[in-house]
C-alpha atoms as a PDB file:
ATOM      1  CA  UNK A   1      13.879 -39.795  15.475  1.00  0.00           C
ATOM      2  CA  UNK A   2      11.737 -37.467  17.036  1.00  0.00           C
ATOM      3  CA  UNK A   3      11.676 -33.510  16.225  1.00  0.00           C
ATOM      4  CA  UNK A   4      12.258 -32.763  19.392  1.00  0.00           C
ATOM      5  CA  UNK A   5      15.019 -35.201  20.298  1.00  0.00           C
ATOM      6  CA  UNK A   6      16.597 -33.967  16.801  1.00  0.00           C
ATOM      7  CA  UNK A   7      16.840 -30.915  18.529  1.00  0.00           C
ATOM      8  CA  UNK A   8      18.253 -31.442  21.386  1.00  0.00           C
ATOM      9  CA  UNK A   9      20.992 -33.250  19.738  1.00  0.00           C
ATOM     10  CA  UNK A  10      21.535 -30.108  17.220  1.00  0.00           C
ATOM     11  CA  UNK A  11      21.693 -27.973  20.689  1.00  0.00           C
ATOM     12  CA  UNK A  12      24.480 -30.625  22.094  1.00  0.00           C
ATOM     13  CA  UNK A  13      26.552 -29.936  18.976  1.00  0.00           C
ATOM     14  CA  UNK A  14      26.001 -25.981  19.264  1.00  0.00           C
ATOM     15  CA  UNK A  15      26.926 -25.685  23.007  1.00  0.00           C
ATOM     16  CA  UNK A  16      30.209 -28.127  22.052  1.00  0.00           C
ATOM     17  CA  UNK A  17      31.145 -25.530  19.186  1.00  0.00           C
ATOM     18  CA  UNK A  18      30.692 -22.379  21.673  1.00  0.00           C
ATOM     19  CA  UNK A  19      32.482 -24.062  24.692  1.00  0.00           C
ATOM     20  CA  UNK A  20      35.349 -24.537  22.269  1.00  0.00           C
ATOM     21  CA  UNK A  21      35.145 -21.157  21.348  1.00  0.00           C
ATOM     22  CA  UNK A  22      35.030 -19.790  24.675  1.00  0.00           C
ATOM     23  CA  UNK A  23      38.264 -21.552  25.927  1.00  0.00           C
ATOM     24  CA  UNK A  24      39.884 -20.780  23.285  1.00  0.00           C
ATOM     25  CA  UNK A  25      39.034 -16.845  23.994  1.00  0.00           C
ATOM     26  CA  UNK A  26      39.823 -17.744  27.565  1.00  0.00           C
ATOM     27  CA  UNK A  27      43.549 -19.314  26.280  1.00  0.00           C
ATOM     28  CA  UNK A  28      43.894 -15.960  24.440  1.00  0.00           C
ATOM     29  CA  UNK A  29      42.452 -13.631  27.537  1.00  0.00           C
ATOM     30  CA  UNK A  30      45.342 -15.359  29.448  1.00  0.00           C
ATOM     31  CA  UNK A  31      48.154 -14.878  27.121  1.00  0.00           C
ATOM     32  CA  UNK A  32      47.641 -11.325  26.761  1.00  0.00           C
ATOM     33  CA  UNK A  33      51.112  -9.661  27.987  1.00  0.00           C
ATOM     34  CA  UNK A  34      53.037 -12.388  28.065  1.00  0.00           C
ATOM     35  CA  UNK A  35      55.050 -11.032  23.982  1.00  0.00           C
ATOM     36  CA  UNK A  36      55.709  -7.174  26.267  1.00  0.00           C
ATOM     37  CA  UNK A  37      53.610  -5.601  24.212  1.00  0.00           C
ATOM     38  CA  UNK A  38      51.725  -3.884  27.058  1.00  0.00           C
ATOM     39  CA  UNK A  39      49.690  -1.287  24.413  1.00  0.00           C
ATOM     40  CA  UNK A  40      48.722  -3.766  21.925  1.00  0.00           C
ATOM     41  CA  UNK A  41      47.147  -6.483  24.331  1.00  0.00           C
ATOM     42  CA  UNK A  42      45.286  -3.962  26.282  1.00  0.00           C
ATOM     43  CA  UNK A  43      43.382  -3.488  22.901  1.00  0.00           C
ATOM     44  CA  UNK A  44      43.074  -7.034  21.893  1.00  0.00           C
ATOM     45  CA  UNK A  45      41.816  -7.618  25.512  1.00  0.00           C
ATOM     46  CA  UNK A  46      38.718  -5.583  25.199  1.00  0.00           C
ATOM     47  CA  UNK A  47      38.274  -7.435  22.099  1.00  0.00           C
ATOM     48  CA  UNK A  48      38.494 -10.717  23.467  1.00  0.00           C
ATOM     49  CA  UNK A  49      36.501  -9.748  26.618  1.00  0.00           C
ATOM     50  CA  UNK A  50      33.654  -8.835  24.257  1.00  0.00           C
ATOM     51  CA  UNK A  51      33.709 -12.077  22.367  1.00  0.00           C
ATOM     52  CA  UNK A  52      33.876 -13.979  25.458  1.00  0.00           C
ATOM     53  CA  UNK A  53      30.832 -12.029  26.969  1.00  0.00           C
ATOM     54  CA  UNK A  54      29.191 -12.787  23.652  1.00  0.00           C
ATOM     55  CA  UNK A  55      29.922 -16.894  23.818  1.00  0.00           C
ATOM     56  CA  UNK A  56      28.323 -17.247  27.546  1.00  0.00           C
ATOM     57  CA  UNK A  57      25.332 -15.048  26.829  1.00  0.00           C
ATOM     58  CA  UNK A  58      25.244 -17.649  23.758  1.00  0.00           C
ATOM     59  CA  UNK A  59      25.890 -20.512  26.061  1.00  0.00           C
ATOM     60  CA  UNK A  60      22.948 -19.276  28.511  1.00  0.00           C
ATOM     61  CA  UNK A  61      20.629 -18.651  26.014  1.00  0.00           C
ATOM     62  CA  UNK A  62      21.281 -22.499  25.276  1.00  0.00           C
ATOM     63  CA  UNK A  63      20.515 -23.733  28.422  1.00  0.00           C
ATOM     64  CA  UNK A  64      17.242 -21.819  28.374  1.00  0.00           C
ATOM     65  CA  UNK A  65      16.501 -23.623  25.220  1.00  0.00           C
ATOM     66  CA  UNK A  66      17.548 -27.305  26.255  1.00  0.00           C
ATOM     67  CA  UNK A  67      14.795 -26.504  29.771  1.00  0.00           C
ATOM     68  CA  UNK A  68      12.286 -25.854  27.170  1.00  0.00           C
ATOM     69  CA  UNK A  69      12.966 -28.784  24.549  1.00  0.00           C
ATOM     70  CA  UNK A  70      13.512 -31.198  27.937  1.00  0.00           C
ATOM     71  CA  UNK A  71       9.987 -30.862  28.966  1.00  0.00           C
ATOM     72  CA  UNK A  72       8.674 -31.867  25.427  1.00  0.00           C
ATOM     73  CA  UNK A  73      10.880 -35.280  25.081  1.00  0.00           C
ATOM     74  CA  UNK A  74       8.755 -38.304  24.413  1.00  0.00           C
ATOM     75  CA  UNK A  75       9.807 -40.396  27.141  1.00  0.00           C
ATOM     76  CA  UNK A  76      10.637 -40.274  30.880  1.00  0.00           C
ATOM     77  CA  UNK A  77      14.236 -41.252  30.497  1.00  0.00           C
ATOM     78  CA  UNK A  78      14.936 -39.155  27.945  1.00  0.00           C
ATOM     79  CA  UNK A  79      13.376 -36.072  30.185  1.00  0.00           C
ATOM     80  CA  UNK A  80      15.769 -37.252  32.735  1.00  0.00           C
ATOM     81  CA  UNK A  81      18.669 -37.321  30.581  1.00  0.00           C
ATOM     82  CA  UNK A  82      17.988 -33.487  29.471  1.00  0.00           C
ATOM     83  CA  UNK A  83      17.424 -32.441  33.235  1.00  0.00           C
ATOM     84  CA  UNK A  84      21.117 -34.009  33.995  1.00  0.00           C
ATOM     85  CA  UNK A  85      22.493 -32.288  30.745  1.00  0.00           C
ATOM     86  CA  UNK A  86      21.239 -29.102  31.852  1.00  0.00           C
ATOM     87  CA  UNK A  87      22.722 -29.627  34.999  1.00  0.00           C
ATOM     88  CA  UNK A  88      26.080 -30.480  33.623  1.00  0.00           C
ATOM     89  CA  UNK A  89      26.091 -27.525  31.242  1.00  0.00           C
ATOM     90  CA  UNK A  90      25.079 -25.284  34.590  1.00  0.00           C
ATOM     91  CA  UNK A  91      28.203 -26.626  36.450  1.00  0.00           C
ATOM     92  CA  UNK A  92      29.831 -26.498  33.259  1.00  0.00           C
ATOM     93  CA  UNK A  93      29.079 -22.903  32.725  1.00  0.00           C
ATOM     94  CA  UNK A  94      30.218 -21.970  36.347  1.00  0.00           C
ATOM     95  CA  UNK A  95      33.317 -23.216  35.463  1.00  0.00           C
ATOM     96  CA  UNK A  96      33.861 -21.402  32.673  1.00  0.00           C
ATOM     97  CA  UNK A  97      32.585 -17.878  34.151  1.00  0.00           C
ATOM     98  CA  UNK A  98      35.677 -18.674  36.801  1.00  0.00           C
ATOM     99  CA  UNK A  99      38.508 -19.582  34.382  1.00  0.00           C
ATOM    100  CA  UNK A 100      37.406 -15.836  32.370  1.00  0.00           C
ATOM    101  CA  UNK A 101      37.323 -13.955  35.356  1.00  0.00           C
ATOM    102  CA  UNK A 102      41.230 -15.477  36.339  1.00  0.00           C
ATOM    103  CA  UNK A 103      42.246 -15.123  32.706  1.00  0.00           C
ATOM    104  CA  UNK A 104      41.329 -11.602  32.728  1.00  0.00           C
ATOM    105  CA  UNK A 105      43.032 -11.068  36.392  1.00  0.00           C
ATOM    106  CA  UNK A 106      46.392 -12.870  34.620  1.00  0.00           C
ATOM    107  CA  UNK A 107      46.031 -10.961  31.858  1.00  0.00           C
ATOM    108  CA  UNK A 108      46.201  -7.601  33.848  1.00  0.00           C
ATOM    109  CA  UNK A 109      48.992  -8.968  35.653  1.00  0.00           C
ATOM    110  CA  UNK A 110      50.841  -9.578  32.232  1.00  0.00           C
ATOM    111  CA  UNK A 111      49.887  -6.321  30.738  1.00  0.00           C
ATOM    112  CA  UNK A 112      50.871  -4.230  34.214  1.00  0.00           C
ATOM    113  CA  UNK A 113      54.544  -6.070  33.357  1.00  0.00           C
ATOM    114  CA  UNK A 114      54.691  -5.256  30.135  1.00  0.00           C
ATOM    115  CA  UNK A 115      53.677  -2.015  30.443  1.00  0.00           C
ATOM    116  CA  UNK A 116      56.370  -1.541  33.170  1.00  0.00           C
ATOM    117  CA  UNK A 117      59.132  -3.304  30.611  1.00  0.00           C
ATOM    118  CA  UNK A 118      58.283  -0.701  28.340  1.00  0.00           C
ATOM    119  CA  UNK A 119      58.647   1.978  30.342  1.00  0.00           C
ATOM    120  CA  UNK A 120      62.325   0.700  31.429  1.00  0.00           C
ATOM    121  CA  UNK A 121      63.286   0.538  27.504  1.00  0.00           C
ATOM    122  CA  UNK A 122      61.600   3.737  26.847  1.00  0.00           C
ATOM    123  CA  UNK A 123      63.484   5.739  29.937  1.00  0.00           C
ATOM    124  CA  UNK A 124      66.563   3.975  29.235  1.00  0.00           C
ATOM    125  CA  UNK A 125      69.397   4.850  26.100  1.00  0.00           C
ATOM    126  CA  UNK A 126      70.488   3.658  23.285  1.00  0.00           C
ATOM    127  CA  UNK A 127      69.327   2.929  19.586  1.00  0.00           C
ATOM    128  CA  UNK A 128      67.143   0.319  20.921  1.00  0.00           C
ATOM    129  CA  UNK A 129      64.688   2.552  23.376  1.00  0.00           C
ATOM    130  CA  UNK A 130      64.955   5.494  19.993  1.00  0.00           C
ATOM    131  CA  UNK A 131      63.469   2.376  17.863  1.00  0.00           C
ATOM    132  CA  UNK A 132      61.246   1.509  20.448  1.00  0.00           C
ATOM    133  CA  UNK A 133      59.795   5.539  20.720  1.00  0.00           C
ATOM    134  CA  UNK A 134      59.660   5.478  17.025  1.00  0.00           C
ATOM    135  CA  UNK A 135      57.248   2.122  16.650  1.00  0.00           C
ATOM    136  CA  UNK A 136      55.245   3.427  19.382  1.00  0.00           C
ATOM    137  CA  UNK A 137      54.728   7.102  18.103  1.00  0.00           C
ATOM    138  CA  UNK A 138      53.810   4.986  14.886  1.00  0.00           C
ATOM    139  CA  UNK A 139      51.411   3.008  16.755  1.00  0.00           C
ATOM    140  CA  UNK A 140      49.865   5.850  18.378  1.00  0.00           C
ATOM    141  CA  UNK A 141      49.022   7.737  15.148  1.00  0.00           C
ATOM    142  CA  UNK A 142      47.610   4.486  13.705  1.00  0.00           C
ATOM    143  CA  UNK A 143      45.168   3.648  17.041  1.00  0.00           C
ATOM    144  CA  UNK A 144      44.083   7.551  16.267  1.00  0.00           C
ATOM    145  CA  UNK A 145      43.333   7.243  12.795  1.00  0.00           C
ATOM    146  CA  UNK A 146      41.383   3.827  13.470  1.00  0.00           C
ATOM    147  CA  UNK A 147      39.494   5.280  16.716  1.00  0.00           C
ATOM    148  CA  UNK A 148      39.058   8.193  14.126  1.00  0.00           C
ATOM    149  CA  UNK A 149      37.819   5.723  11.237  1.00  0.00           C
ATOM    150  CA  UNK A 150      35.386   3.488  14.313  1.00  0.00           C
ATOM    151  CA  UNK A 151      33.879   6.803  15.400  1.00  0.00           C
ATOM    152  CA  UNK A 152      33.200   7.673  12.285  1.00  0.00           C
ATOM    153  CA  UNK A 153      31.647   4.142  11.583  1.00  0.00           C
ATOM    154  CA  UNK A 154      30.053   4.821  14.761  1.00  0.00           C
ATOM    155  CA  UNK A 155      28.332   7.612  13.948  1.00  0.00           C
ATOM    156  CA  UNK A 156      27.191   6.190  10.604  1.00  0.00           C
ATOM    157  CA  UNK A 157      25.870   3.004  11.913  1.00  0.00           C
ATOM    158  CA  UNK A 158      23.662   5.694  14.160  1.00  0.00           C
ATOM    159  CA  UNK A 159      22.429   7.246  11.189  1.00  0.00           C
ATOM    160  CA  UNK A 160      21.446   3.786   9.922  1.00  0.00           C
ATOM    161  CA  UNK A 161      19.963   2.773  13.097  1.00  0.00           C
ATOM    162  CA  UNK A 162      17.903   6.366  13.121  1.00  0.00           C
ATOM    163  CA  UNK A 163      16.683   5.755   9.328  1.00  0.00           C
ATOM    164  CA  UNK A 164      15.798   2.393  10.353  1.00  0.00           C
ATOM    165  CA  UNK A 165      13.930   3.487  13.565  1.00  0.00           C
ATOM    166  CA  UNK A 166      12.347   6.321  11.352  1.00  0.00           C
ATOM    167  CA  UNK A 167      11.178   4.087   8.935  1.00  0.00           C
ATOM    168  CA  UNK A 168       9.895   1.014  10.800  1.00  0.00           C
ATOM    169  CA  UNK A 169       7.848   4.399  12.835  1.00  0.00           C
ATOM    170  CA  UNK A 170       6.694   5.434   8.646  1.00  0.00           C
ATOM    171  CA  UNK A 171       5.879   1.783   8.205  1.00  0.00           C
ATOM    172  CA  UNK A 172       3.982   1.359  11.599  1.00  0.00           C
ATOM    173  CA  UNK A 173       1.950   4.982  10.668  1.00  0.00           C
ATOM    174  CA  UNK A 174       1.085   3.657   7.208  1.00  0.00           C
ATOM    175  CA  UNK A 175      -0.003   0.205   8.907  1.00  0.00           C
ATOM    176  CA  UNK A 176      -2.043   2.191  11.384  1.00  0.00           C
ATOM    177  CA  UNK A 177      -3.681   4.670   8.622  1.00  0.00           C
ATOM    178  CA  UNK A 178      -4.713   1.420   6.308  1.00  0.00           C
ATOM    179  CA  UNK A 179      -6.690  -0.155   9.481  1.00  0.00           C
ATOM    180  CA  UNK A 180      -7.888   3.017   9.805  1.00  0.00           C
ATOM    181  CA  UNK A 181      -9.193   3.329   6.390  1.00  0.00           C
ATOM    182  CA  UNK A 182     -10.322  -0.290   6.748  1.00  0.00           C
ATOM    183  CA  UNK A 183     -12.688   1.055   9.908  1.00  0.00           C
ATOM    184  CA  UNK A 184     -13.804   4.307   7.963  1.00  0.00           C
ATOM    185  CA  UNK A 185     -15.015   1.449   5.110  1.00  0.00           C
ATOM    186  CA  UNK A 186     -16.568  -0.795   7.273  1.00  0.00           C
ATOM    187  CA  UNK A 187     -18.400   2.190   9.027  1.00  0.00           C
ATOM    188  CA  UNK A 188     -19.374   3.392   5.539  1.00  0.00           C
ATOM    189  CA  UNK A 189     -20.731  -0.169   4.936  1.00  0.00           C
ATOM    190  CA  UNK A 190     -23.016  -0.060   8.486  1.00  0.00           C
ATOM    191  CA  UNK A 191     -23.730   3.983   7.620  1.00  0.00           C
ATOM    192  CA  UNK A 192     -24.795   2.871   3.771  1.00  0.00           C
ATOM    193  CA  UNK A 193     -27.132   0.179   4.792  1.00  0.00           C
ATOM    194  CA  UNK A 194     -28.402   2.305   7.542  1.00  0.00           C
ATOM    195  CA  UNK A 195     -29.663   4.893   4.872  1.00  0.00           C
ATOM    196  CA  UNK A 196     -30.603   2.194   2.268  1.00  0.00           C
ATOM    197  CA  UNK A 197     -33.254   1.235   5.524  1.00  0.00           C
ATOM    198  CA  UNK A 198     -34.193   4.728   6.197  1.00  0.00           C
ATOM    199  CA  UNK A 199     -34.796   5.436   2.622  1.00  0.00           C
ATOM    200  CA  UNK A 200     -37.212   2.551   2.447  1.00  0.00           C
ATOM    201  CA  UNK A 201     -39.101   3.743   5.715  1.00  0.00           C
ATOM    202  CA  UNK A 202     -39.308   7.065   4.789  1.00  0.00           C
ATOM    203  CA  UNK A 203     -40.777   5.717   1.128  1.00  0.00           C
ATOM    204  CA  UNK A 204     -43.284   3.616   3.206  1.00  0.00           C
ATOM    205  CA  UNK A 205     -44.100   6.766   5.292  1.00  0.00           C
ATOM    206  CA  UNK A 206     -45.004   9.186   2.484  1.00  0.00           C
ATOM    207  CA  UNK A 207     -46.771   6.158   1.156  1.00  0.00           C
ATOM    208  CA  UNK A 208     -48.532   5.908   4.297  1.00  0.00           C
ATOM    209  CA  UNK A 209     -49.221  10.053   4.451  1.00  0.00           C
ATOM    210  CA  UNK A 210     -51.008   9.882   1.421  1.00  0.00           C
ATOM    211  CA  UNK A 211     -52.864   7.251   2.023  1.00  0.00           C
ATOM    212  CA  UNK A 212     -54.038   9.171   5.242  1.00  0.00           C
ATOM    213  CA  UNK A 213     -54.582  12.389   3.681  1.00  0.00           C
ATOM    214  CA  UNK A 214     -56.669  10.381   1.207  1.00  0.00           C
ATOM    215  CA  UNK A 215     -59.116   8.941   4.731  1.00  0.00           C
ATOM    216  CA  UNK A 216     -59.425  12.279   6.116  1.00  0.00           C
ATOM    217  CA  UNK A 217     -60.602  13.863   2.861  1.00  0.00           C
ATOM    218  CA  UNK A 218     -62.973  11.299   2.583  1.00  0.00           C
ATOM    219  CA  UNK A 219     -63.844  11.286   6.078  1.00  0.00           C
ATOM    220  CA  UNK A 220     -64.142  14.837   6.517  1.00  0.00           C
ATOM    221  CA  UNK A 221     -66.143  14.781   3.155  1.00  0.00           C
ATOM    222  CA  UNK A 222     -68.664  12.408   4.430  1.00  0.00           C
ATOM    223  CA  UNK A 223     -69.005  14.559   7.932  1.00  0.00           C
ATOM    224  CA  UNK A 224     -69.345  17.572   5.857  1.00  0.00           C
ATOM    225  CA  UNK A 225     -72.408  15.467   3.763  1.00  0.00           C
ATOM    226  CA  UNK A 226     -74.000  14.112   7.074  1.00  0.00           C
ATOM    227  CA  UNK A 227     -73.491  17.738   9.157  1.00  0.00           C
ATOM    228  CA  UNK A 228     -75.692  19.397   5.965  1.00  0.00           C
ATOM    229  CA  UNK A 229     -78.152  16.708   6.159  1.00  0.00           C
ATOM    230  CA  UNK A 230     -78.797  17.400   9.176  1.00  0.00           C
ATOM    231  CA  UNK A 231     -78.619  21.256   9.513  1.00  0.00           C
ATOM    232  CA  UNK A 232     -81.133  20.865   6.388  1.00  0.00           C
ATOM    233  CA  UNK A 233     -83.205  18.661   8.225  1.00  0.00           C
ATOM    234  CA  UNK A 234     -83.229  21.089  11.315  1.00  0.00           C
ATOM    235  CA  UNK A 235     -84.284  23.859   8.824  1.00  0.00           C
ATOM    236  CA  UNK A 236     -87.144  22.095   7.338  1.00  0.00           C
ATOM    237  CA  UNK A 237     -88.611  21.376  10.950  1.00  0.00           C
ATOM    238  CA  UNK A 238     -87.923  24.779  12.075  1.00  0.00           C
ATOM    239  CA  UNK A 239     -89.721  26.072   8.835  1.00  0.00           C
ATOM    240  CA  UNK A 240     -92.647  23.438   9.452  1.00  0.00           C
ATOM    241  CA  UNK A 241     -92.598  25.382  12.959  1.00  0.00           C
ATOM    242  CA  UNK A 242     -93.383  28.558  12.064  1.00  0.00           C
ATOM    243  CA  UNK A 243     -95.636  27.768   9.151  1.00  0.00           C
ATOM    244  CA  UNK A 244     -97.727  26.080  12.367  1.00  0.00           C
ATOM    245  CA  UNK A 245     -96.667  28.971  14.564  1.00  0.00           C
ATOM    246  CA  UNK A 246     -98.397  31.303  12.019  1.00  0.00           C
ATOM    247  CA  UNK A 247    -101.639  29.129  10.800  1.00  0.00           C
ATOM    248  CA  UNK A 248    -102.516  28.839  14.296  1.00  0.00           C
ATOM    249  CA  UNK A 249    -101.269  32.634  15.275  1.00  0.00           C
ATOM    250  CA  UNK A 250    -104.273  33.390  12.490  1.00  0.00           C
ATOM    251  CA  UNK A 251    -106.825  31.002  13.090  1.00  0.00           C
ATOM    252  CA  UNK A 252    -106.457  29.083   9.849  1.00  0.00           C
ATOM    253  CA  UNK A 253    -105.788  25.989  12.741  1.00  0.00           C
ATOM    254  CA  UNK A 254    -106.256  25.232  16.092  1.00  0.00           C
ATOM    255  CA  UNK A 255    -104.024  23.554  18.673  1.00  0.00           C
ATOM    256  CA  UNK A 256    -106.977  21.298  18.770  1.00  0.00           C
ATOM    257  CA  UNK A 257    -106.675  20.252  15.060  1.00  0.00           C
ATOM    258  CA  UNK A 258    -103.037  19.798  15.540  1.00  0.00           C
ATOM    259  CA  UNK A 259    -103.122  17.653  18.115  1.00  0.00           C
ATOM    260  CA  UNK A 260    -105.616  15.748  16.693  1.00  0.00           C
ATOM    261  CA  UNK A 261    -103.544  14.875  13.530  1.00  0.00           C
ATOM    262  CA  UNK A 262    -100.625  13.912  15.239  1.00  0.00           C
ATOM    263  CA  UNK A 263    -102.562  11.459  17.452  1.00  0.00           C
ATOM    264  CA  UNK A 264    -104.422   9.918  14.194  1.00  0.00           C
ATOM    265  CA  UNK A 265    -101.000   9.959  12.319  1.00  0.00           C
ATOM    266  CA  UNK A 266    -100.465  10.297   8.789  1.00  0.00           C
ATOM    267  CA  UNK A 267    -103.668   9.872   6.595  1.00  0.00           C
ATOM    268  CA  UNK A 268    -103.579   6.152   5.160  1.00  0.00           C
ATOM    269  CA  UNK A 269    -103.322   5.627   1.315  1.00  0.00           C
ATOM    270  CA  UNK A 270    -106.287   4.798  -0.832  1.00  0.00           C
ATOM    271  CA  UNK A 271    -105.647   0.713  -1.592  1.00  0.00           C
ATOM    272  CA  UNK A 272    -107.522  -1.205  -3.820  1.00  0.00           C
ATOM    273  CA  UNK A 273    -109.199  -4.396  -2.216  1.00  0.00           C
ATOM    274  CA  UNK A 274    -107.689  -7.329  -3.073  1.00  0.00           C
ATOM    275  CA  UNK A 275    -109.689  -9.937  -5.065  1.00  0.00           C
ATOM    276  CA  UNK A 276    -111.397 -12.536  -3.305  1.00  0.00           C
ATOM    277  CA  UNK A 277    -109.386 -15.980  -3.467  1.00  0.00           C
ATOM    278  CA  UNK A 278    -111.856 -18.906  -4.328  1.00  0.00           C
ATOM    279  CA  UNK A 279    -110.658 -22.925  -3.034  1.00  0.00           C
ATOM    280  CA  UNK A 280    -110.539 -24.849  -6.043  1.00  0.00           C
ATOM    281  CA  UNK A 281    -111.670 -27.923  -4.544  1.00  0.00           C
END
């Protein structure tokens, strides 16, 4: 069988268990008064009311779960067979809703008699109505000790409730501080490799400083070299200048000499002749 059909047939046997309850809580609902006891069934009816309340908000939730589970069903029959199930329980739940709402209205009724059968004993004489006050001032002091003892439970199941609030809020800080953490990590992560890459650039720029302080000193070395070659060579000339300047200034040399020298250039070295080549043949 199917998982979902398995289910279905698990929430069949479930809503049959809770119908049964709730009738029977709707037999008791409408029985209430009926043993003229007006003061104890207008307890028990609150108590019944609430379990009542309880079985069709069960019953509902059911039918919520049978829509859900009837759309998954492997065939189109079966589909059809959970949509007229749902319906039924739907009708069937309507029904029930009515017969709690004229059990309670009975059970009012009842209790409004007994109360007013009471009332008659109590206001009448005899040993009968004394026994009667007696039970009932008995009664009384035992519904205040109990609504003593269930606001006292009250209260403690507060002060549960309040350390359980305060320590699911505990629970939900620590769960927010360890992804917190967890962030701050990965952030140190990102933030450590970050540096790990800025330590290696800044390595490969004082590499890179040095290597250009290195350059300019040899550059500005080799300017300094080629700026006193030629301020030396400017002094020579300037020299060669005056020494002119002066052999001319004194007649040693005339301008005519000069210029004569320049145009025949610089006086050719003595060579040797070479020897005369002779042809073999």
């Amino acid at each position: 069988m199917d998982e979902v059909t398995q289910a279905v047939e698990n929430l069949k046997k479930e809503w049959s268990q809770a119908v049964a309850q709730l009738e029977g809580s709707i037999a008791a609902i409408e029985s209430c008064g009926l043993t003229g006891k007006g003061a104890e069934t207008a307890n028990s009816l609150l108590r019944l009311n609430g379990s009542a309340q309880d079985a069709l908000q069960l019953l509902k939730s059911f039918q919520f779960r049978l829509d859900l589970l009837a759309q998954q069903l492997p065939t189109f029959e079966e589909v059809q067979s959970g949509q007229a199930t749902l319906e039924s329980w739907d009708e069937q739940y309507k029904k029930l809703r009515a017969s709690l709402r004229n059990a309670n209205l009975q059970a009012k009724e009842n209790i409004k008699k007994a109360a007013q059968e009471e009332r008659e004993l109590l206001l009448g004489g005899g040993e009968e109505s004394t026994i009667r006050r007696r039970n009932l001032q008995t009664k009384a002091g035992m519904t205040s000790a109990a609504e003593r003892i269930t606001e006292s439970l009250r209260r403690s199941r507060q002060l549960m409730v309040q350390e359980v609030e305060r320590s699911a809020n505990t629970l939900a800080t620590f769960d927010e501080s360890t992804s917190v953490l967890r962030k701050a990590e990965g952030e140190y992560q990102g933030h450590r490799s970050l540096l790990m890459r800025t330590r290696g650039l800044l390595s490969t720029m004082q590499r890179q400083d040095v290597l250009d302080r290195i350059v300019l000193s040899i550059g500005f070395l080799v300017f300094s070299l080629a700026a006193l070659y030629v301020v030396s060579r400017r002094v020579g000339l300037l020299t060669l200048q005056r020494k002119l300047a002066d052999a001319i200034r004194s007649g040693a040399l005339s301008v005519e000499d000069v210029v004569q020298k320049v145009q025949d250039g610089p006086a050719r070295a003595n060579i040797p002749p070479a020897p005369p080549v002779y042809d073999e043949l």
